[in-house]
C-alpha atoms as a PDB file:
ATOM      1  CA  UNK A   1     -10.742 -30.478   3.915  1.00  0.00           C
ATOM      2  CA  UNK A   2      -9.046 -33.300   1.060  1.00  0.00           C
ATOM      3  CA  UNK A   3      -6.521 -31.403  -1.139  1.00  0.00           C
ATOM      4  CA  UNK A   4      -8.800 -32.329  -4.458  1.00  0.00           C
ATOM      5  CA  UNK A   5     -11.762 -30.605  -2.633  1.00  0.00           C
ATOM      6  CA  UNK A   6      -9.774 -27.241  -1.852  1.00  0.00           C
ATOM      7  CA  UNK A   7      -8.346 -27.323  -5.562  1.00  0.00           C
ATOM      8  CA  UNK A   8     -12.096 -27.900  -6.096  1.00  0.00           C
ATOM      9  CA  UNK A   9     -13.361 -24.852  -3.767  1.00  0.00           C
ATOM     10  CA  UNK A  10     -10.267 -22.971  -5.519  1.00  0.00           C
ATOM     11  CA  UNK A  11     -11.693 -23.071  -8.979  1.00  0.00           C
ATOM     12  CA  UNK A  12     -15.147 -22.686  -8.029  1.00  0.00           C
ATOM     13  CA  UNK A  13     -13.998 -19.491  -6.823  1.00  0.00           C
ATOM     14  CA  UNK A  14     -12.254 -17.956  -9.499  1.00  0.00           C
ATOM     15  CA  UNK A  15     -14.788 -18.603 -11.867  1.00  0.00           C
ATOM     16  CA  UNK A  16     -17.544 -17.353 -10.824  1.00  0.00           C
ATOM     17  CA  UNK A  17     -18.622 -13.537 -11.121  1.00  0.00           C
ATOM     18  CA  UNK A  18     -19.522 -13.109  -7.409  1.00  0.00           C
ATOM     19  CA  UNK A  19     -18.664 -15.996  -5.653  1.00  0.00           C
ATOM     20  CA  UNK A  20     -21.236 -17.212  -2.858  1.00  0.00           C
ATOM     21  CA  UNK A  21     -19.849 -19.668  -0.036  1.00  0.00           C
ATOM     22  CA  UNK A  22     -23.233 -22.219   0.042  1.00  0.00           C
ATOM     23  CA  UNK A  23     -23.358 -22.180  -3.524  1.00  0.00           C
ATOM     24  CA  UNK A  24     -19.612 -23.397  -3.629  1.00  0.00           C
ATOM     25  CA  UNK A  25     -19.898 -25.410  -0.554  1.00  0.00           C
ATOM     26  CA  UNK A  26     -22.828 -27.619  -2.453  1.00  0.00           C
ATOM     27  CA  UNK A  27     -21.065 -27.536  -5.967  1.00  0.00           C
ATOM     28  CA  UNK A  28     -17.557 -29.181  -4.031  1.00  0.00           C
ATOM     29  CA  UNK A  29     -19.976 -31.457  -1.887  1.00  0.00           C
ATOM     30  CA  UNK A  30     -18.398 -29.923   1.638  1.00  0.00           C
ATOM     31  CA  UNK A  31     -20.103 -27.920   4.474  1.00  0.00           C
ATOM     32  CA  UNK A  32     -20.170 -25.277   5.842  1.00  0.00           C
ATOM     33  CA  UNK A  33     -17.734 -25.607   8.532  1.00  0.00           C
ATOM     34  CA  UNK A  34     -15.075 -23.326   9.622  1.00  0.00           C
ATOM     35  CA  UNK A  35     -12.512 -24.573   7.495  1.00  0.00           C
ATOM     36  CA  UNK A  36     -14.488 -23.888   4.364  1.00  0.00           C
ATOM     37  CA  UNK A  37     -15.303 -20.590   5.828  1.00  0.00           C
ATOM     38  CA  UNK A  38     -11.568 -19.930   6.753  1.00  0.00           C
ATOM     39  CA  UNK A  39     -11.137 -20.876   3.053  1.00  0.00           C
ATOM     40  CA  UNK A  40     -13.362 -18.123   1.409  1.00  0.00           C
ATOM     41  CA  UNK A  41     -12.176 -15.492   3.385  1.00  0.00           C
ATOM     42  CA  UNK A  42      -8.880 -16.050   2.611  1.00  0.00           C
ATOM     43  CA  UNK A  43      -9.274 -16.214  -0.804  1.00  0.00           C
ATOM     44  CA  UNK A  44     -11.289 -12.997  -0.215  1.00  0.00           C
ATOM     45  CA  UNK A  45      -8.533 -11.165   1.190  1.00  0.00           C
ATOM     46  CA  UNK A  46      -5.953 -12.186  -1.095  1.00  0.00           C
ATOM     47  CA  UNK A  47      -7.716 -11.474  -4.508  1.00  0.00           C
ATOM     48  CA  UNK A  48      -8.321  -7.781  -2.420  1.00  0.00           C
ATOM     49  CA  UNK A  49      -4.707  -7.838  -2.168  1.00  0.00           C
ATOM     50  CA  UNK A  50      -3.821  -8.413  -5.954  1.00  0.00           C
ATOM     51  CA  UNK A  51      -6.612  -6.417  -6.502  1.00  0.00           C
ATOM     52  CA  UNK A  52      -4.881  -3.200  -4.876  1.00  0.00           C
ATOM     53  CA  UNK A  53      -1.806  -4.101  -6.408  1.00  0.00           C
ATOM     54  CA  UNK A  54      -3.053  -3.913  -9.801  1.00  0.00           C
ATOM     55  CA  UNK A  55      -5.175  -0.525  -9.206  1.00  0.00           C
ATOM     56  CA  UNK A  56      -1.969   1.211  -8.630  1.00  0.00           C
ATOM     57  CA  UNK A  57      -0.862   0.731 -12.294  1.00  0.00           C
ATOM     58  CA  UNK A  58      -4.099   2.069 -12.817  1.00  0.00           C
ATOM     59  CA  UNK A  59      -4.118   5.467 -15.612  1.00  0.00           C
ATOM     60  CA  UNK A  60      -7.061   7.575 -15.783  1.00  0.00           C
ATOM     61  CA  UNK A  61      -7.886  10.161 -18.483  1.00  0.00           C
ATOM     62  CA  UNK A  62     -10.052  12.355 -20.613  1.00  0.00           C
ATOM     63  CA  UNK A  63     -13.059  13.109 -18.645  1.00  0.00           C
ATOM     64  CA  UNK A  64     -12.767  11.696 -14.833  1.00  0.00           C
ATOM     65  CA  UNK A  65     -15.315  11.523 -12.228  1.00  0.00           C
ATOM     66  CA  UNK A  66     -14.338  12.241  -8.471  1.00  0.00           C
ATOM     67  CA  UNK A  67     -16.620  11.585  -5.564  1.00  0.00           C
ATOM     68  CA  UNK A  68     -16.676  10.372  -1.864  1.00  0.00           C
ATOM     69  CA  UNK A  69     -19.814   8.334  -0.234  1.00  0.00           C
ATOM     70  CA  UNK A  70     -20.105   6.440   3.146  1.00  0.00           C
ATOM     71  CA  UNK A  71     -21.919   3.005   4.175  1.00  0.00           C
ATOM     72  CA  UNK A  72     -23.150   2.808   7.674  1.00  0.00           C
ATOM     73  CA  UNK A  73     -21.629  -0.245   9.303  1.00  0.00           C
ATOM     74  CA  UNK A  74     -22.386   0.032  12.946  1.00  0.00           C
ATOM     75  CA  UNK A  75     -23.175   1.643  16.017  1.00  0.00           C
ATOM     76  CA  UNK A  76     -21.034   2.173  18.954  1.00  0.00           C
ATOM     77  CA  UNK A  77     -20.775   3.492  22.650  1.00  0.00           C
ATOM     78  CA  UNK A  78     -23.577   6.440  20.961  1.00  0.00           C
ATOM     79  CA  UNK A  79     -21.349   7.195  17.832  1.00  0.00           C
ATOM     80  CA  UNK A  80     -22.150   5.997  14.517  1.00  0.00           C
ATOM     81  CA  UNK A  81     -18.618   4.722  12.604  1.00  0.00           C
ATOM     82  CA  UNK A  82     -18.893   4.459   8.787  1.00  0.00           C
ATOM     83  CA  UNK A  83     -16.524   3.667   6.361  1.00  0.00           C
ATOM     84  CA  UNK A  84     -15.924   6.459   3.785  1.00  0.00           C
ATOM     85  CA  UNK A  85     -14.554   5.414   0.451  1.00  0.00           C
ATOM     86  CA  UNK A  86     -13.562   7.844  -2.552  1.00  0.00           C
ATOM     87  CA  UNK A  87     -12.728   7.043  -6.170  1.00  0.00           C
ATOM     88  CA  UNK A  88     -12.504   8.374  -9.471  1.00  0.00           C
ATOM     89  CA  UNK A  89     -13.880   6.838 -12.565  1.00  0.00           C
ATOM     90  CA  UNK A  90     -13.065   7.185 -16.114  1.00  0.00           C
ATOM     91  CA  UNK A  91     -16.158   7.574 -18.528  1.00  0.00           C
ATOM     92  CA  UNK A  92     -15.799   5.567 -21.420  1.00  0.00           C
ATOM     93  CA  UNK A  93     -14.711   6.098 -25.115  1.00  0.00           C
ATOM     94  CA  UNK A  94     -15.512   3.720 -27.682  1.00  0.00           C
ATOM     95  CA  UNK A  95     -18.352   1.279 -26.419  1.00  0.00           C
ATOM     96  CA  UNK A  96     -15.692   0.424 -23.367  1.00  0.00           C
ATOM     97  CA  UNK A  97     -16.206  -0.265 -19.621  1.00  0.00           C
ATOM     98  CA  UNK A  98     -15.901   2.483 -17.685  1.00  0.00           C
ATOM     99  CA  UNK A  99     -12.537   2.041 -15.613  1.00  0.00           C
ATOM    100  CA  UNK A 100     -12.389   2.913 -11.829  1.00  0.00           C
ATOM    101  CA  UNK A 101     -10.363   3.060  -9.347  1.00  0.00           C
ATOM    102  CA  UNK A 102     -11.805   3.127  -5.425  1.00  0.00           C
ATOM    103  CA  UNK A 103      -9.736   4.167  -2.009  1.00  0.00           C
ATOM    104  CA  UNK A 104     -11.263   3.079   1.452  1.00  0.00           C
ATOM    105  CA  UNK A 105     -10.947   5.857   3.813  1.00  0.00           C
ATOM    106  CA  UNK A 106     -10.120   6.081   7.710  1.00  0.00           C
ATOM    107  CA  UNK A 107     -13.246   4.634   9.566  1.00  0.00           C
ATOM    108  CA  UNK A 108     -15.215   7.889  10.458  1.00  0.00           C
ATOM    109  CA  UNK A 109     -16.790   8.285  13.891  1.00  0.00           C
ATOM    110  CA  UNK A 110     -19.015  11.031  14.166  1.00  0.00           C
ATOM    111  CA  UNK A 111     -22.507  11.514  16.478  1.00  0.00           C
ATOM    112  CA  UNK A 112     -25.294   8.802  16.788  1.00  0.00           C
ATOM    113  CA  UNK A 113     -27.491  10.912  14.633  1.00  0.00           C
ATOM    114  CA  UNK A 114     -25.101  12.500  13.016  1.00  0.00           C
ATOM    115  CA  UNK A 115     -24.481  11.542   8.653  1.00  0.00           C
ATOM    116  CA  UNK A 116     -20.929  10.609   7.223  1.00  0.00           C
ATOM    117  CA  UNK A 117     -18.612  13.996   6.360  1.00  0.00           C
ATOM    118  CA  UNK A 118     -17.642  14.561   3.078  1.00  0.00           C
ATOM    119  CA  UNK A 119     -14.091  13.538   1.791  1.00  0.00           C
ATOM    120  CA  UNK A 120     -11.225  15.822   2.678  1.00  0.00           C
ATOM    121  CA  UNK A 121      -8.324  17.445   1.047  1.00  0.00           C
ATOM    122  CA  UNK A 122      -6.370  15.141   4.113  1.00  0.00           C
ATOM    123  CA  UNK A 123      -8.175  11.857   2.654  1.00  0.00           C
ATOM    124  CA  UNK A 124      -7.706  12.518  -1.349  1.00  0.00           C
ATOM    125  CA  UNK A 125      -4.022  13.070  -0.438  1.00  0.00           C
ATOM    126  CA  UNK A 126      -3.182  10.464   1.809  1.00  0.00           C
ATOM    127  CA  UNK A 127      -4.307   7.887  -0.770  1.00  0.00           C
ATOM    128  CA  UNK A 128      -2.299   9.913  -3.316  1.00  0.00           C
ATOM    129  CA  UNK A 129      -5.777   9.189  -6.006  1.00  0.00           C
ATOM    130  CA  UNK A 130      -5.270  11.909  -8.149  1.00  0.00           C
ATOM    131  CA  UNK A 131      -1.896  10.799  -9.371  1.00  0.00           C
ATOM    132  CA  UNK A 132      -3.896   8.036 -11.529  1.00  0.00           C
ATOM    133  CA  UNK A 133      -4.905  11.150 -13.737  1.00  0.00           C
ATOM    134  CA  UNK A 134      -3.054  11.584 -16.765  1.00  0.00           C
ATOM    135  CA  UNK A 135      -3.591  13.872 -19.836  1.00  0.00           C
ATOM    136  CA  UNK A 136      -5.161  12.478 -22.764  1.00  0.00           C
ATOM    137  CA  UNK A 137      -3.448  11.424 -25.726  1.00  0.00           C
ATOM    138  CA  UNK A 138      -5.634  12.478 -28.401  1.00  0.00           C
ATOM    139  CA  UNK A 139      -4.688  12.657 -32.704  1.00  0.00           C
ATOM    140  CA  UNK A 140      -4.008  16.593 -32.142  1.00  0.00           C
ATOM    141  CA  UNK A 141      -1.586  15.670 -28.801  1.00  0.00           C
ATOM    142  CA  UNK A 142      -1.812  15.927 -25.517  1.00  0.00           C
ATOM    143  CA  UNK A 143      -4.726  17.241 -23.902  1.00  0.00           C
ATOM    144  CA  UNK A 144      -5.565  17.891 -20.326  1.00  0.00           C
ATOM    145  CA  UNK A 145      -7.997  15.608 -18.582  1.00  0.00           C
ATOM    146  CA  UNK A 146     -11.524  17.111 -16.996  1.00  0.00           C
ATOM    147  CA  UNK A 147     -12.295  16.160 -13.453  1.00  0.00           C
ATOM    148  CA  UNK A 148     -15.756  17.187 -12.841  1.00  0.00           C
ATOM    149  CA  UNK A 149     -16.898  16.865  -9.186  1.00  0.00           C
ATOM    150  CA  UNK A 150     -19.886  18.368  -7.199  1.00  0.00           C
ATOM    151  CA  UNK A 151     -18.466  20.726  -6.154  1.00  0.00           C
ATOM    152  CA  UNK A 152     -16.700  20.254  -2.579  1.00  0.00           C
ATOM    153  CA  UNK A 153     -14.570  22.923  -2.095  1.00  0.00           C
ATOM    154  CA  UNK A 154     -11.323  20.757  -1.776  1.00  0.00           C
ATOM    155  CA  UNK A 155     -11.409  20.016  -5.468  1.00  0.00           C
ATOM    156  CA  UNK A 156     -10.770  23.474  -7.035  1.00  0.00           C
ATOM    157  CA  UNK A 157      -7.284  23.638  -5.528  1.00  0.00           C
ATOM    158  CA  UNK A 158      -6.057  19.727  -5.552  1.00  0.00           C
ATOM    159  CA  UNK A 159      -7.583  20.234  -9.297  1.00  0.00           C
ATOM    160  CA  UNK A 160      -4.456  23.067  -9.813  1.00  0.00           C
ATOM    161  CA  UNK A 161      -2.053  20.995  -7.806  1.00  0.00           C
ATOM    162  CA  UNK A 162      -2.270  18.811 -10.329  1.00  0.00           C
ATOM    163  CA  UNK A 163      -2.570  20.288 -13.504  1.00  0.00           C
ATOM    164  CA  UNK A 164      -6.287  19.341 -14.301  1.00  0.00           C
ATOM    165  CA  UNK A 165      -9.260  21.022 -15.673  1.00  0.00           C
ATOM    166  CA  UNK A 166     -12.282  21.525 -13.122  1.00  0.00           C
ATOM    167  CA  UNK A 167     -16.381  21.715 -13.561  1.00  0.00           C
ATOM    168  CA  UNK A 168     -18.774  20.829 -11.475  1.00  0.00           C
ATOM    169  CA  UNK A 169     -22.273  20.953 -10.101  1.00  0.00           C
ATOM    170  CA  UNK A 170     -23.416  21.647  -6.905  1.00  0.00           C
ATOM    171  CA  UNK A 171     -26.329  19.180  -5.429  1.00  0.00           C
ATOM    172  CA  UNK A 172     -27.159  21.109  -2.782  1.00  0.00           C
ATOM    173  CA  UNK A 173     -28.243  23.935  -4.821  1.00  0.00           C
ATOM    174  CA  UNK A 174     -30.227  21.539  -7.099  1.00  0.00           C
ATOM    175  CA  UNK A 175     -27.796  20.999  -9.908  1.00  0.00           C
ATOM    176  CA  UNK A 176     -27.161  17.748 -11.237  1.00  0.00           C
ATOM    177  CA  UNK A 177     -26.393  17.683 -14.620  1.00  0.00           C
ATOM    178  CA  UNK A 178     -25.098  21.196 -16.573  1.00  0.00           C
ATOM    179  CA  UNK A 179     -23.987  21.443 -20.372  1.00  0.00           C
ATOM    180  CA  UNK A 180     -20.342  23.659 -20.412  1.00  0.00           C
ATOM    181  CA  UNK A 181     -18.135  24.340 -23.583  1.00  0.00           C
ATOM    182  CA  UNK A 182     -14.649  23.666 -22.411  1.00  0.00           C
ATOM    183  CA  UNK A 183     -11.761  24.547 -24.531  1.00  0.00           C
ATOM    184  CA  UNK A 184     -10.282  21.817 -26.189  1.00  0.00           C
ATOM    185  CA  UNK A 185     -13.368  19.317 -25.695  1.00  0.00           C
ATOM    186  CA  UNK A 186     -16.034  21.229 -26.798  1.00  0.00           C
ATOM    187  CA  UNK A 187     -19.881  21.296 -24.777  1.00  0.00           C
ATOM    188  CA  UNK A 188     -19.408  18.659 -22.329  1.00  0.00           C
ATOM    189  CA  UNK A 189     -22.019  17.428 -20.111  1.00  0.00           C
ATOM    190  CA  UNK A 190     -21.245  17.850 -16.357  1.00  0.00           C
ATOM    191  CA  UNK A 191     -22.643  15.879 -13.914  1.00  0.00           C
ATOM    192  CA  UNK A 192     -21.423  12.962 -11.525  1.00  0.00           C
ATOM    193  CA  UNK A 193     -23.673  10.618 -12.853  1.00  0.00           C
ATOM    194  CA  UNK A 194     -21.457   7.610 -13.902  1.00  0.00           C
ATOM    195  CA  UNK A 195     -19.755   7.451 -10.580  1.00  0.00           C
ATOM    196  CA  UNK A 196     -22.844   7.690  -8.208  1.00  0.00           C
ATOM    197  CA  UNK A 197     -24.449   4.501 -10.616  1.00  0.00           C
ATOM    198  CA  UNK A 198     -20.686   2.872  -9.754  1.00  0.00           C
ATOM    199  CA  UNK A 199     -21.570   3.783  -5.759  1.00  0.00           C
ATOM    200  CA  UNK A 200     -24.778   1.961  -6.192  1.00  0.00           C
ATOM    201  CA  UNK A 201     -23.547  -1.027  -7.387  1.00  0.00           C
ATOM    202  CA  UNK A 202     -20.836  -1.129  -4.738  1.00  0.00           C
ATOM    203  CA  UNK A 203     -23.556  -0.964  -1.872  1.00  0.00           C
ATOM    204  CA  UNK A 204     -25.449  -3.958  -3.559  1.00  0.00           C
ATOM    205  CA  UNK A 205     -22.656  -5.727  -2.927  1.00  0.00           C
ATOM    206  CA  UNK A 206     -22.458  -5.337   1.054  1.00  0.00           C
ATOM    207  CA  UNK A 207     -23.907  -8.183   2.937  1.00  0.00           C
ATOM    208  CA  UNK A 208     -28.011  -7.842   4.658  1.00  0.00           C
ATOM    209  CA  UNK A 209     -25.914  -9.017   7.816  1.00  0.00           C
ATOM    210  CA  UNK A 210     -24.115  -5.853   8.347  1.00  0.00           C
ATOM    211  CA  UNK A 211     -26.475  -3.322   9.765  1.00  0.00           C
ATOM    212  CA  UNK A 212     -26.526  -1.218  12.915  1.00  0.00           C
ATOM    213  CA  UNK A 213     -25.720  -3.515  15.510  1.00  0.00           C
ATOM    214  CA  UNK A 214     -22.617  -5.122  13.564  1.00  0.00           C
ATOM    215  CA  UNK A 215     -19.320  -5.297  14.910  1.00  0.00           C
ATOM    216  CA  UNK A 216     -15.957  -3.612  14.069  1.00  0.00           C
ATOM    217  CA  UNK A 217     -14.733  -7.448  13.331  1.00  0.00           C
ATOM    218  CA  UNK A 218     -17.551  -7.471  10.614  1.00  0.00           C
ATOM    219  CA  UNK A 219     -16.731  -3.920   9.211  1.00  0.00           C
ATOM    220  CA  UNK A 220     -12.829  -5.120   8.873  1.00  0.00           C
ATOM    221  CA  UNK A 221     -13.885  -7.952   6.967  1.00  0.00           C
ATOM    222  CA  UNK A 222     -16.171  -5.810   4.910  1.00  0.00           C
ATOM    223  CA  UNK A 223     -13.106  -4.664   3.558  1.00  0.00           C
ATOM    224  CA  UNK A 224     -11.678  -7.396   1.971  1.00  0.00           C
ATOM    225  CA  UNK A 225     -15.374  -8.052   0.584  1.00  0.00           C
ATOM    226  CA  UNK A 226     -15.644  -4.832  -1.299  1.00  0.00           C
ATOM    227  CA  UNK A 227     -12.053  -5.091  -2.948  1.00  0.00           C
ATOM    228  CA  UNK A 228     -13.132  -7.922  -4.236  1.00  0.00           C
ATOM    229  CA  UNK A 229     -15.878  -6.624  -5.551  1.00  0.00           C
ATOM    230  CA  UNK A 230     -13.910  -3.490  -7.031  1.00  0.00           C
ATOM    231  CA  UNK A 231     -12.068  -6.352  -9.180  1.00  0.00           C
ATOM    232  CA  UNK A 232     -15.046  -8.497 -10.349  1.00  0.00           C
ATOM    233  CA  UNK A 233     -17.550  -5.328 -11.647  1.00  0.00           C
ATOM    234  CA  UNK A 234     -15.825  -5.468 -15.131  1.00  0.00           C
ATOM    235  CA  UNK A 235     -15.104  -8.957 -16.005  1.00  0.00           C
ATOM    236  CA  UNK A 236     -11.173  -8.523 -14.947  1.00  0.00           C
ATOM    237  CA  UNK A 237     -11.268 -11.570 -12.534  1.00  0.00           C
ATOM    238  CA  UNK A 238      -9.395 -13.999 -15.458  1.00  0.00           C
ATOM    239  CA  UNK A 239      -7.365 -10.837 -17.054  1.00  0.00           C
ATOM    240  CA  UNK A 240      -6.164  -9.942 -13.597  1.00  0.00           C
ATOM    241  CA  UNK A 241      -4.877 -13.775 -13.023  1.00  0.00           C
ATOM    242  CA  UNK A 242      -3.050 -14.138 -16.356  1.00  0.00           C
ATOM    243  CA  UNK A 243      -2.325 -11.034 -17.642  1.00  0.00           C
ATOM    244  CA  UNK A 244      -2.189  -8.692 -15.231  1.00  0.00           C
ATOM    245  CA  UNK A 245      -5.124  -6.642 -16.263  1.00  0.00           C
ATOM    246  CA  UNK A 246      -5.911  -3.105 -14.789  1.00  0.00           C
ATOM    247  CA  UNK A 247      -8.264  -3.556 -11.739  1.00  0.00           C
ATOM    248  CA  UNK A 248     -11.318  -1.193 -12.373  1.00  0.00           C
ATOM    249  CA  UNK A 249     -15.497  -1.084 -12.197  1.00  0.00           C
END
């Protein structure tokens, strides 16, 4: 591919929300051959890279969401393998974007009809996630953030390890949303709403082509896809670039 058609591929890239390979391919006038291909996914992979980068600088407070979920990526020798991501999310004060920070877990390999397990104390700490929580500087001081979960029984204890407040609701019992006065904050509204509509938008994201029958070479480039997509859910593609904007959904 000509140098002035890469620089053209380049900026077709970075300025669009979700960037689609035909859509840039017919914009620059160039196929769809494996250079252009090679192209994309390496731009893929390296805007994943700043994007993890950035997340570490990430800080988290007030009232944080934590949850784990799973996508199904393929099928193999009668085990299903999925791969399990966790994140926390901040909910919003003041009309902003809710800020977000996600973790991909080890691949998980469990029966053929078996369903993902649920994060571990082993995954939250390998990924050291909970260190984005700070306390919340507020006109009266300092006050400690509220992780509110629902309910696995790893977060009571990390919650203490690391000098946070803990609620939550448990979905298996039917609870989903629960008002709680909390000292200091007042009746808060407990539920892991915002960060289940954040998992949802995530899974829109993964391509039709990945199903049952895809390969572990499609699930590792998966990866790269989704960081990606971590970075572009709140606009921070151009802040990220030039000002080295926190990476969040």
């Amino acid at each position: 591919m000509p140098l002035p058609q890469i620089l053209d591929f380049i900026k077709e890239f970075t300025e669009r929300p979700v960037p689609n390979l035909q859509d840039i391919c017919k914009r620059v006038g160039v196929s769809r051959s494996s250079s252009s291909r090679s192209l994309f996914q390496f731009l893929l992979q390296k805007e994943a890279f700043v994007g993890y980068r950035l997340m570490q600088k990430v800080q988290l407070s007030g009232i944080v969401e934590a949850d784990g979920t799973a996508l199904k990526l393929y099928k193999r020798s009668g085990h299903n393998h999925f791969i399990a991501l966790w994140g926390l999310v901040e909910r919003p004060q003041n009309q902003k974007p809710p800020r977000m920070v996600v973790y991909m877990m080890p691949v998980k390999q469990v029966a053929h009809n078996a369903v993902c397990p649920v994060e571990s104390r082993a995954d939250v700490l390998s990924c050291n996630g909970l260190e984005h929580v700070v306390s919340e500087e507020t006109d009266k001081g300092k006050v400690t953030s509220l992780l509110v979960t629902d309910g696995a029984q790893l977060y009571e204890r990390l919650a203490r390890e690391h000098g946070l407040k803990h609620r939550y609701v448990v979905h298996s019992k039917g609870q989903f949303a629960e008002k709680q006065r909390i000292s200091g904050r007042g009746t808060v509204n407990v539920n892991t709403g915002l960060i289940d509509q954040r998992w949802s938008a995530i899974k829109q994201y993964v391509p039709k082509s990945l199903n049952g029958s895809s390969t572990p070479d499609e699930t590792d480039n998966m990866s790269s896809r989704l960081r990606a997509k971590e970075n572009r859910d709140a606009d921070t593609l151009s802040s990220r670039l030039t000002s080295g904007g926190s990476t969040s959904l």
